[in-house]
C-alpha atoms as a PDB file:
ATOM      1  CA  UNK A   1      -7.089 -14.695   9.654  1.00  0.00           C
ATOM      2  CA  UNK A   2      -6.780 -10.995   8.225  1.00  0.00           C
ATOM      3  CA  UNK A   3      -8.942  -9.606   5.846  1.00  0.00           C
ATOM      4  CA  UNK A   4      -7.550  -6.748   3.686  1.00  0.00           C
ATOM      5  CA  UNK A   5      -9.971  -4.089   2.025  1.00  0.00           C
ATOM      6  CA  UNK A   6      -8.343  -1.659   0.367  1.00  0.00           C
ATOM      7  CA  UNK A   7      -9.258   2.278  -1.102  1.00  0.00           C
ATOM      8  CA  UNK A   8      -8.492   4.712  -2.861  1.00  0.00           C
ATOM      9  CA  UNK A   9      -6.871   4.625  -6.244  1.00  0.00           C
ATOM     10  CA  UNK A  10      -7.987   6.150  -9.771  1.00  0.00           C
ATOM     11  CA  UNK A  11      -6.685   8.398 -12.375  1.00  0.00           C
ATOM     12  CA  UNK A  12      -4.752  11.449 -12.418  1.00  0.00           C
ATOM     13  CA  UNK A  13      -2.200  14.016 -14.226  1.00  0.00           C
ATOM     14  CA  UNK A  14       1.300  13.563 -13.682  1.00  0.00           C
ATOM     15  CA  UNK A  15       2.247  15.857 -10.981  1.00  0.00           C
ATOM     16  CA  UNK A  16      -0.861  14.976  -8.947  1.00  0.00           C
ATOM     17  CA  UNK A  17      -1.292  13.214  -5.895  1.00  0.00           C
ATOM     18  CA  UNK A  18      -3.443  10.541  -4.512  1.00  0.00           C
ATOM     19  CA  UNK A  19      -4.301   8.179  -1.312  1.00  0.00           C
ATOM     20  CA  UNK A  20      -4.380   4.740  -0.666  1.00  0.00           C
ATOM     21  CA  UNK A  21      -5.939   3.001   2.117  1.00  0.00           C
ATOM     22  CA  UNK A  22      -5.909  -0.442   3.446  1.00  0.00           C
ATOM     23  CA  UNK A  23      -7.715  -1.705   6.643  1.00  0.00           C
ATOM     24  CA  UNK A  24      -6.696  -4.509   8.090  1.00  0.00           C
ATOM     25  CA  UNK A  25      -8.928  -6.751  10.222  1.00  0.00           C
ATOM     26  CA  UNK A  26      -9.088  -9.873  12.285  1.00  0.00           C
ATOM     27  CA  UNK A  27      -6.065 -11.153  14.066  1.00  0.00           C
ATOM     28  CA  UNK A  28      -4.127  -7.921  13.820  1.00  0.00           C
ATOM     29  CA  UNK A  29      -1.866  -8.649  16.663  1.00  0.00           C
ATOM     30  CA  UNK A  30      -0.446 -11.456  14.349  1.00  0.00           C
ATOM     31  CA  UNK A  31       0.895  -8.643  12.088  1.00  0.00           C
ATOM     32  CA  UNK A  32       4.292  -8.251  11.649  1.00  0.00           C
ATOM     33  CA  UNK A  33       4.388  -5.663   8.829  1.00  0.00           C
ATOM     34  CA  UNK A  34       2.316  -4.303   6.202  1.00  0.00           C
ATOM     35  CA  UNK A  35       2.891  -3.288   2.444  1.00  0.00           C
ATOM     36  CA  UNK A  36       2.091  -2.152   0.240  1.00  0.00           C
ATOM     37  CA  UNK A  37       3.049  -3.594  -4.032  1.00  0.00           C
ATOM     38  CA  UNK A  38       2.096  -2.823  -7.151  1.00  0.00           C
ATOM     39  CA  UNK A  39       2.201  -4.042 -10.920  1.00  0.00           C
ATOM     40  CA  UNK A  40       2.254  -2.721 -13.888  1.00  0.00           C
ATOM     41  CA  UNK A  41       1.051  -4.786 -17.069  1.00  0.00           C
ATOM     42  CA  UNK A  42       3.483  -7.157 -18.215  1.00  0.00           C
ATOM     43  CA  UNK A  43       5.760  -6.429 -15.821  1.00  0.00           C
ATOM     44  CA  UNK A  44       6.134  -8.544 -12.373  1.00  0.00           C
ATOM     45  CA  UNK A  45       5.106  -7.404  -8.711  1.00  0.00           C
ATOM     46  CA  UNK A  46       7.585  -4.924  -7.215  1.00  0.00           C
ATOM     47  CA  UNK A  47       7.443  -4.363  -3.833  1.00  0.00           C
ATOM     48  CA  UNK A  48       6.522   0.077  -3.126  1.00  0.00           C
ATOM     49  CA  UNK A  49       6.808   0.297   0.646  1.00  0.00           C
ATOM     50  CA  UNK A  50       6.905  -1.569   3.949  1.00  0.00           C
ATOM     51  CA  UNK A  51       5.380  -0.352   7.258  1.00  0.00           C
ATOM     52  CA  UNK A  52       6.271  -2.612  10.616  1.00  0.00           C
ATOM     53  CA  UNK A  53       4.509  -3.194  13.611  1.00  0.00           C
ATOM     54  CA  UNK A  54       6.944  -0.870  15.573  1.00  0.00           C
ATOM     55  CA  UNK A  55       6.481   1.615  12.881  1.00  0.00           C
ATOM     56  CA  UNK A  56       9.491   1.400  10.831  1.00  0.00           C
ATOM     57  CA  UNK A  57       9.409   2.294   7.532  1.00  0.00           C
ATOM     58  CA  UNK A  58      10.778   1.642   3.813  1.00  0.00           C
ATOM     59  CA  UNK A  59      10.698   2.402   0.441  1.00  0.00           C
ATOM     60  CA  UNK A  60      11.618   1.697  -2.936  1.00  0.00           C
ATOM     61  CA  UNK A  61      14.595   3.860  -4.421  1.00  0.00           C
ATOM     62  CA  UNK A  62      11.748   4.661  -7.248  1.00  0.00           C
ATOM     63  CA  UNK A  63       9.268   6.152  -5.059  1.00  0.00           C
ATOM     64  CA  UNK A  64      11.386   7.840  -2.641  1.00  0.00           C
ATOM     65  CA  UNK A  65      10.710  11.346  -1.302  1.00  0.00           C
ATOM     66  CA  UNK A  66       7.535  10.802  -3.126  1.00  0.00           C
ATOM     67  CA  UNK A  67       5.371   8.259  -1.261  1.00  0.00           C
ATOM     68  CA  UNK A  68       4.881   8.212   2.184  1.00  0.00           C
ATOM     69  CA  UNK A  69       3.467   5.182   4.000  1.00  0.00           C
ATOM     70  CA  UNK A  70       1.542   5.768   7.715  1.00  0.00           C
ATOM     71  CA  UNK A  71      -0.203   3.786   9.824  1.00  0.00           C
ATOM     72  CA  UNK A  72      -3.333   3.642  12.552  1.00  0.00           C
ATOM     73  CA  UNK A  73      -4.839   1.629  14.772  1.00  0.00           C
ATOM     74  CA  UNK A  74      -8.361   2.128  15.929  1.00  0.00           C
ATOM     75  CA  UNK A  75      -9.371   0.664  19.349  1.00  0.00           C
ATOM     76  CA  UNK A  76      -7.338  -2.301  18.436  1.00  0.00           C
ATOM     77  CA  UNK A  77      -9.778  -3.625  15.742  1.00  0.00           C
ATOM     78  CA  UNK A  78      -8.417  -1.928  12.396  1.00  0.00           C
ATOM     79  CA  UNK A  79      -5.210  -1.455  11.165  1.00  0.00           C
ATOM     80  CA  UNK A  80      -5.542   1.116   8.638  1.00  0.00           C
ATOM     81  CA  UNK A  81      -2.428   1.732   6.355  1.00  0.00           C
ATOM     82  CA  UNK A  82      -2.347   4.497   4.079  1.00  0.00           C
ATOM     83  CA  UNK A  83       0.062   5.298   1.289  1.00  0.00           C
ATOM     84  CA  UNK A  84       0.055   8.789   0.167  1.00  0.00           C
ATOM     85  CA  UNK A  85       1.565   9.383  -3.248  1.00  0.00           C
ATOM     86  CA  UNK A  86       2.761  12.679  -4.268  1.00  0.00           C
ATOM     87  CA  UNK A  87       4.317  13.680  -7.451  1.00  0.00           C
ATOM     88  CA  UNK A  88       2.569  11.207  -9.362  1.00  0.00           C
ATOM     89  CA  UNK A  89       4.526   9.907 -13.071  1.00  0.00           C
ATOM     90  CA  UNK A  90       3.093   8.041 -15.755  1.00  0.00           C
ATOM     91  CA  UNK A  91       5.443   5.271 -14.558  1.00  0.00           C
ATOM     92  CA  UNK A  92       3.653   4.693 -11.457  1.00  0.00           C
ATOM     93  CA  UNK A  93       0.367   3.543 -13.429  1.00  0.00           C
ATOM     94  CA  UNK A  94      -0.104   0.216 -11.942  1.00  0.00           C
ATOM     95  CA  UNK A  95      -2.478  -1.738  -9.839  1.00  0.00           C
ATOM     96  CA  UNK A  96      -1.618  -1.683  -5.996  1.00  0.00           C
ATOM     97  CA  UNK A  97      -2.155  -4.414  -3.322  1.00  0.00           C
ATOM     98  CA  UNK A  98      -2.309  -4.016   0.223  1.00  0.00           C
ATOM     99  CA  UNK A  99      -0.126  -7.195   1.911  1.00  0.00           C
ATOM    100  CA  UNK A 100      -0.123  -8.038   4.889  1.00  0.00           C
ATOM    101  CA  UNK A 101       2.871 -10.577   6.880  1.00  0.00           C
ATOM    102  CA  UNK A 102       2.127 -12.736   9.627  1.00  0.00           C
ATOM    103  CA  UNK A 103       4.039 -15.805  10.829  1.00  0.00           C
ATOM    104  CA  UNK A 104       2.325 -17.971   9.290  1.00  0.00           C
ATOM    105  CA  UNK A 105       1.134 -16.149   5.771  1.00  0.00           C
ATOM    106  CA  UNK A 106       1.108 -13.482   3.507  1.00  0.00           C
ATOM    107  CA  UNK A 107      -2.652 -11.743   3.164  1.00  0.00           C
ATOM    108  CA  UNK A 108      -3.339  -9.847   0.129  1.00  0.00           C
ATOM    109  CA  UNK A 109      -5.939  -7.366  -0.965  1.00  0.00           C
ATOM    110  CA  UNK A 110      -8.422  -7.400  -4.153  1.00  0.00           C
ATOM    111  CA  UNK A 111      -5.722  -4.633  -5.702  1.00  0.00           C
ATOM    112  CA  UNK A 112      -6.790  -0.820  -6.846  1.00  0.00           C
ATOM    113  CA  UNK A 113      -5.925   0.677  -9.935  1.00  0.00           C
ATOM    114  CA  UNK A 114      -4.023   4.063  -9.882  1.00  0.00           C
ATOM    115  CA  UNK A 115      -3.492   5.387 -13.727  1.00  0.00           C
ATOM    116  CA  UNK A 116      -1.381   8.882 -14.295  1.00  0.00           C
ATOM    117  CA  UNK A 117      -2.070  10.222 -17.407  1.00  0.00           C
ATOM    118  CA  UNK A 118       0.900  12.523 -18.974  1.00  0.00           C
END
């Protein structure tokens, strides 16, 4: 099992930044990668950026040179992964979950709402 908490998140102006965080907990050697999505009312879950185990990372074309996805572990425990968003657009007003891949299953996180007001 891995349990997700996640942190972070709120409102700002266009232009502004913020920072996400997700720690990860329990069997974190069973993770493959981490992710982070988001959605936006009405719209369906779109996949923002993908961390791996070996530290590989990728993004969607819309966040770019914008977002920047990192990772930590601490004394093999918790795997924090952060998403730092820069550059923030209205269009990025949505509510972001932490995910997490093992073999076996997908683990998500409650979600955090990030709103950026024009």
């Amino acid at each position: 099992q891995v349990q997700l908490v996640e942190s972070g998140g709120g409102l700002v102006q266009a232009g502004g930044s913020l920072r996400l965080s997700c720690a990860a907990s329990g069997s974190i050697d069973s993770i493959n990668y981490m992710a982070w999505y988001r959605q936006a009312p009405g719209k369906q879950r779109e996949l923002v950026a993908t961390i791996t185990s070996g530290g590989n990372t990728n993004y969607a074309d819309s966040v770019k040179g914008r977002f920047s996805i990192s990772r930590d572990i601490a004394k093999n425990t918790v795997y924090l992964v952060n998403l730092q968003m820069n550059s923030l657009k209205p269009e990025d007003t949505a509510v972001y979950y932490c995910n997490s891949e093992t073999d076996r299953r997908s683990y998500w996180g409650q979600g955090t709402q990030v709103t950026v007001s024009s």
